[in-house]
C-alpha atoms as a PDB file:
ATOM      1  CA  UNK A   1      48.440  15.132 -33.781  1.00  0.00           C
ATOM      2  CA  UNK A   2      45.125  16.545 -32.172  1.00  0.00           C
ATOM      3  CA  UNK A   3      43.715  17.371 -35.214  1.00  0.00           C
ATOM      4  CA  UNK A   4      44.417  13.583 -36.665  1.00  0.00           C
ATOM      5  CA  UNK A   5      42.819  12.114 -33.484  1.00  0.00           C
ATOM      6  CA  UNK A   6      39.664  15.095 -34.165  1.00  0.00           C
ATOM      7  CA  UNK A   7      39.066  14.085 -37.546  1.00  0.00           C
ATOM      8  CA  UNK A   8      39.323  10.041 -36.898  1.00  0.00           C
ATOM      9  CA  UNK A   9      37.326  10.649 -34.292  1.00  0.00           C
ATOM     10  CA  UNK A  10      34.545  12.419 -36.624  1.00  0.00           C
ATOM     11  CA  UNK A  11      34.741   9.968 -39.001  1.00  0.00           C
ATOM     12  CA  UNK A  12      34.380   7.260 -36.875  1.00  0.00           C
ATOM     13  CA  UNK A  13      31.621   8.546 -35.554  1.00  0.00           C
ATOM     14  CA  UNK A  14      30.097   9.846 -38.809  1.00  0.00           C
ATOM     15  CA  UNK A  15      30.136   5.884 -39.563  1.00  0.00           C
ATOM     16  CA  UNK A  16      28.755   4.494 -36.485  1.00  0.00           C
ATOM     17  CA  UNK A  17      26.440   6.762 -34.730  1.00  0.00           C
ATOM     18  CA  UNK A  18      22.955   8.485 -35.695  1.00  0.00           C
ATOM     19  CA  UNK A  19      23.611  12.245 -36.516  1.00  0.00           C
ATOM     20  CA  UNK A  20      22.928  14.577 -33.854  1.00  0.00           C
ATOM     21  CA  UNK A  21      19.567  16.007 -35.094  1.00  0.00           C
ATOM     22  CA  UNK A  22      18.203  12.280 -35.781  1.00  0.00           C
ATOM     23  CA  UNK A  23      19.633  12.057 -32.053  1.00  0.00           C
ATOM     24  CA  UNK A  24      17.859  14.568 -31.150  1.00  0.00           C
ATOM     25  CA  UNK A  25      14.385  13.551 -32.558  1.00  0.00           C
ATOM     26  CA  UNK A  26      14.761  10.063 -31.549  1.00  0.00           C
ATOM     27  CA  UNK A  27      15.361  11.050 -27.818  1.00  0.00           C
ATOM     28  CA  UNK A  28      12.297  13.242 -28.065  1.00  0.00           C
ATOM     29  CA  UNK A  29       9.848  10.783 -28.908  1.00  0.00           C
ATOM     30  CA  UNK A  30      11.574   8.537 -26.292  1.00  0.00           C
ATOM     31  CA  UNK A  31      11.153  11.294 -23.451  1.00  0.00           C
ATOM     32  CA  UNK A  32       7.588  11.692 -24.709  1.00  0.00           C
ATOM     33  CA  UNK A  33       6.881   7.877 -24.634  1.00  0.00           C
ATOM     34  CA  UNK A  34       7.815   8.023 -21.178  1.00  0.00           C
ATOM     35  CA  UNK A  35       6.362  10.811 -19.834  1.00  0.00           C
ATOM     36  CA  UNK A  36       2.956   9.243 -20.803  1.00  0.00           C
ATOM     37  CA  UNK A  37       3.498   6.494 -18.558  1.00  0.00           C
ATOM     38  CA  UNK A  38       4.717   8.417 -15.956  1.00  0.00           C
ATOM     39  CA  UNK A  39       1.033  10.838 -16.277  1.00  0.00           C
ATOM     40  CA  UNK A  40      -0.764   7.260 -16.405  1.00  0.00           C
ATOM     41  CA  UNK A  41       0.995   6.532 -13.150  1.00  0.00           C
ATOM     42  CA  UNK A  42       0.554   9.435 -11.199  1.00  0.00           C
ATOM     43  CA  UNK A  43      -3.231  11.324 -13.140  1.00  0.00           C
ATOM     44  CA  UNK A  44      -3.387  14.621 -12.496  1.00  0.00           C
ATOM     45  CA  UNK A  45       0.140  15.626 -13.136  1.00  0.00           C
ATOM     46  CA  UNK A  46       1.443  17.388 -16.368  1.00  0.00           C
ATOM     47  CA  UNK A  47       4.367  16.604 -18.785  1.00  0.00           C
ATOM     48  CA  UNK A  48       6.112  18.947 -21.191  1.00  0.00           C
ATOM     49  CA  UNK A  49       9.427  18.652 -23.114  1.00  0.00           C
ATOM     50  CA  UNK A  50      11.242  21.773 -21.152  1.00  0.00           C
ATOM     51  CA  UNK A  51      14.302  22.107 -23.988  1.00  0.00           C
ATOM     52  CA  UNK A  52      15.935  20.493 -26.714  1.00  0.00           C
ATOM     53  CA  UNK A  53      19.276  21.513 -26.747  1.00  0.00           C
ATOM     54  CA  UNK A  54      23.507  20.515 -27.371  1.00  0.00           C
ATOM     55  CA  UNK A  55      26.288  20.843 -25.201  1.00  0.00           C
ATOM     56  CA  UNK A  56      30.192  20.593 -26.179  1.00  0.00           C
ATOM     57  CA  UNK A  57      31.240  16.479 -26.092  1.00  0.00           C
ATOM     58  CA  UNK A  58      34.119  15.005 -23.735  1.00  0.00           C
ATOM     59  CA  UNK A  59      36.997  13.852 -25.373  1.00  0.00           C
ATOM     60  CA  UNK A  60      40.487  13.232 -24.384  1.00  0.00           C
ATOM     61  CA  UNK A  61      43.195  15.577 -25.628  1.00  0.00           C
ATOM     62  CA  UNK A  62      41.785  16.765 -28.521  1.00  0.00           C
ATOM     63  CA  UNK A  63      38.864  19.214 -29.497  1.00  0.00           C
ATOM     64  CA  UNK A  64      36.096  18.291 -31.705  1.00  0.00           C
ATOM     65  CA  UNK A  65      33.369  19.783 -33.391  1.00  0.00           C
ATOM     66  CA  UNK A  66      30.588  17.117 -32.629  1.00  0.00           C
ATOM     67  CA  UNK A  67      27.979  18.021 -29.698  1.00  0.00           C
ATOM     68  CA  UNK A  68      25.819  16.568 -27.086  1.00  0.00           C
ATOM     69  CA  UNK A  69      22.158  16.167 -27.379  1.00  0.00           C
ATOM     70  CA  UNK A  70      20.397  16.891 -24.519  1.00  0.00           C
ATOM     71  CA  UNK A  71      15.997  16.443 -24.191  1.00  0.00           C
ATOM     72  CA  UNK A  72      14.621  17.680 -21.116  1.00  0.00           C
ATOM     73  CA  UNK A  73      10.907  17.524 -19.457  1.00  0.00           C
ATOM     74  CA  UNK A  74       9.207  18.485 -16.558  1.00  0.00           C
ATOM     75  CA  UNK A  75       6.537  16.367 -14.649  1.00  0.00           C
ATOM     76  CA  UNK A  76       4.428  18.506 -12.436  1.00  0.00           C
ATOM     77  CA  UNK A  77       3.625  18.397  -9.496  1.00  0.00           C
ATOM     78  CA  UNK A  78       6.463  15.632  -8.433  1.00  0.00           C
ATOM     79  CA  UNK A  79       6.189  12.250  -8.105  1.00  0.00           C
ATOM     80  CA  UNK A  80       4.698  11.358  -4.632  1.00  0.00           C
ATOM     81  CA  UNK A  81       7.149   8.933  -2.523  1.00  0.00           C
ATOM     82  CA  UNK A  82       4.583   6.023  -2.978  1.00  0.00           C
ATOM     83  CA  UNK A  83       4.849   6.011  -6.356  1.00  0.00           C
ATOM     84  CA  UNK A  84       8.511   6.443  -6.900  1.00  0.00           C
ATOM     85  CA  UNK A  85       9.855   2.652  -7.235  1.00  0.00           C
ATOM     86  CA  UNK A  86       7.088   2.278  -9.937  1.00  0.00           C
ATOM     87  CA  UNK A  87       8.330   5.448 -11.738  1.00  0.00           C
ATOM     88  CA  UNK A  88      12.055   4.279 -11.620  1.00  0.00           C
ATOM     89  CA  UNK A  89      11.053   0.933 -12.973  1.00  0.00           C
ATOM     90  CA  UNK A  90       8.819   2.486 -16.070  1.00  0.00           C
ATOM     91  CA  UNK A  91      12.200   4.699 -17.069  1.00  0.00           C
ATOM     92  CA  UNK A  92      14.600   1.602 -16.428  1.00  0.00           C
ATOM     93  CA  UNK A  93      12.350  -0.637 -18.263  1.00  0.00           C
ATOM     94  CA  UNK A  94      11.625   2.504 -21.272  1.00  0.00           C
ATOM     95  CA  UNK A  95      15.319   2.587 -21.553  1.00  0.00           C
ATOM     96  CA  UNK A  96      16.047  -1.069 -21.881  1.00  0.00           C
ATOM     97  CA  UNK A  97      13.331  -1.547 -24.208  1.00  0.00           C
ATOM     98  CA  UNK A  98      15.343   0.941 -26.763  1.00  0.00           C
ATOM     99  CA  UNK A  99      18.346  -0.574 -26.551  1.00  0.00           C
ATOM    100  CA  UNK A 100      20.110   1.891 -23.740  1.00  0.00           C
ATOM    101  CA  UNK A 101      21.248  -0.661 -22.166  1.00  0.00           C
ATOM    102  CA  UNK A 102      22.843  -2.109 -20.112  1.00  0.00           C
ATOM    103  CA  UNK A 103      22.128   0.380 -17.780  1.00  0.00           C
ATOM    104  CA  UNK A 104      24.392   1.484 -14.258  1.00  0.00           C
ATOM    105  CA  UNK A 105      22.467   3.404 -11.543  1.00  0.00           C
ATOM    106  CA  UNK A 106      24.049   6.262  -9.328  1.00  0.00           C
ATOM    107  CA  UNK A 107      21.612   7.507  -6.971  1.00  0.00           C
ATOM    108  CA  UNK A 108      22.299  11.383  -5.625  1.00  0.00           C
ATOM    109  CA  UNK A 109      19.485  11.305  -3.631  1.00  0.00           C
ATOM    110  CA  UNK A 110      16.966   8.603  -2.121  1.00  0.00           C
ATOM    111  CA  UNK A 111      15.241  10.713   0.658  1.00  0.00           C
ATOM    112  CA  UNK A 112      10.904  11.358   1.669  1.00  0.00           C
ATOM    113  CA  UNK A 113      10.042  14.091  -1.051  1.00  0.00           C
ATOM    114  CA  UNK A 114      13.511  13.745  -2.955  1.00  0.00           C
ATOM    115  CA  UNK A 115      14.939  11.055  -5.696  1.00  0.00           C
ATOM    116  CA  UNK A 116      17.795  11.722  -7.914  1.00  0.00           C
ATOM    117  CA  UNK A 117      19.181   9.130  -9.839  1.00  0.00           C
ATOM    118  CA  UNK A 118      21.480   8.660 -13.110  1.00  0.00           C
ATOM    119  CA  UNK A 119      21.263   5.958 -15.404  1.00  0.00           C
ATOM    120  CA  UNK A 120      24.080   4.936 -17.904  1.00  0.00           C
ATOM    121  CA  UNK A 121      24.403   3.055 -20.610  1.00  0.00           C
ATOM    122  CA  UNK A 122      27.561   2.100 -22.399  1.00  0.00           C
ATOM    123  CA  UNK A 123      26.986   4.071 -25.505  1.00  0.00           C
ATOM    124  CA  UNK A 124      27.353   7.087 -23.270  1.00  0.00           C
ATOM    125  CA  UNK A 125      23.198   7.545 -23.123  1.00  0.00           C
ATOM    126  CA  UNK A 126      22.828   8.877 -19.594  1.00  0.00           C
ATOM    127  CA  UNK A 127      18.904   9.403 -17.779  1.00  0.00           C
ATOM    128  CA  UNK A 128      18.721  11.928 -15.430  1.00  0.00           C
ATOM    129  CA  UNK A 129      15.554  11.433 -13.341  1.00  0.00           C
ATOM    130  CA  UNK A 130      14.419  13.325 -10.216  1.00  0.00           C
ATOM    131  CA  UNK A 131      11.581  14.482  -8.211  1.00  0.00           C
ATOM    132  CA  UNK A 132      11.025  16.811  -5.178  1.00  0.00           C
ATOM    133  CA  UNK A 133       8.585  19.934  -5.940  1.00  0.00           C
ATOM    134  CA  UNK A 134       8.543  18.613  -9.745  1.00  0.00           C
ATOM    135  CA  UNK A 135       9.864  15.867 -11.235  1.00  0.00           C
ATOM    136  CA  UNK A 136      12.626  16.302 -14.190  1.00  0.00           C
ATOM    137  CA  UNK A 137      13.632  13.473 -17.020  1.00  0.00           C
ATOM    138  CA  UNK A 138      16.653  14.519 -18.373  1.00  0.00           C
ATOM    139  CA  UNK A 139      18.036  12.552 -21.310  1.00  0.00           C
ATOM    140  CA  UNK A 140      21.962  12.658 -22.871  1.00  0.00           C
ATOM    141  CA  UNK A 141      23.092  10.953 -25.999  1.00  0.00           C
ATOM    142  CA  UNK A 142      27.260  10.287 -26.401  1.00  0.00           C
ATOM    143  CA  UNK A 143      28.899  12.285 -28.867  1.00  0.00           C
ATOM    144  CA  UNK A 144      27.405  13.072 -32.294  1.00  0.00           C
ATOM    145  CA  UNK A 145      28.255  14.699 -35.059  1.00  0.00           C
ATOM    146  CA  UNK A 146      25.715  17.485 -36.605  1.00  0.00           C
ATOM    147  CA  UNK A 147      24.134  17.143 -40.532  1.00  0.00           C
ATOM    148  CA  UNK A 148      25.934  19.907 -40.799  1.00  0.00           C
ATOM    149  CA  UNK A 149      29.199  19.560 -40.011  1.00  0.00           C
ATOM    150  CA  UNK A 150      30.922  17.954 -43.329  1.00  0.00           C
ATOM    151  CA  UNK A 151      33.777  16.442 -43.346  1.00  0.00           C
ATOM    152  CA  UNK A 152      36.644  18.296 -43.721  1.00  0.00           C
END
């Protein structure tokens, strides 16, 4: 029965969803798009994709073979407190305007020299954005299955 649920699963989202490398690339550009706002916001700072990588997807009961894709960067220095509501609202507004939406915010941190927040959409897109020393951008597609992975 796993293996049914796998391969519907696959299929379905073969049918529905980007592959993971056009994932990938899409969520690079978007990263980069918004890292160049962030640099007009706060001059002087640097951006940099850190890694473009995959991690194992979540599902329920079954194992799959279709992956995560994950695009990281790295704004340094961090995002000075002043600035930070303007920062959040070019990343929320970013987001919205390619279609992750609509988005839920969980803030893990909301301190003088320290933000953390997640946003979510519900196509399982997650933004991870955060600043203390340096400031990270951290962005998570749903589950997607790879060019290469035929089906079975």
């Amino acid at each position: 029965m796993p293996e049914r649920e796998a391969e519907s699963f696959e299929v379905k989202l073969r049918e529905t969803q980007p592959s993971l490398e056009e994932t990938q690339r899409e969520y690079e550009r978007h990263v980069r798009e918004i890292g160049a706002k962030l640099v007009e916001l706060v001059p002087g700072t640097d951006f940099e994709i850190d890694e473009v990588t995959t991690g194992s997807c979540r599902t329920e009961g079954f194992r799959s073979r279709a992956k995560t894709a994950y695009v990281t960067s790295i704004l340094r220095p961090g995002i000075p407190d002043e600035k930070w509501p303007q920062a959040l609202s070019i990343v929320r507004s970013q987001a919205e305007s390619y279609g992750w939406a609509p988005l839920d915010m969980f803030t893990y941190a909301d301190a003088k020299g320290h933000h953390d927040v997640a946003l979510t959409a519900t196509d399982g897109v997650e933004i991870r954005f955060g600043t203390e020393l340096s400031a990270s951008l951290t962005v998570s597609s749903g589950c997607r299955m790879s060019e290469a992975d035929k089906p079975k």
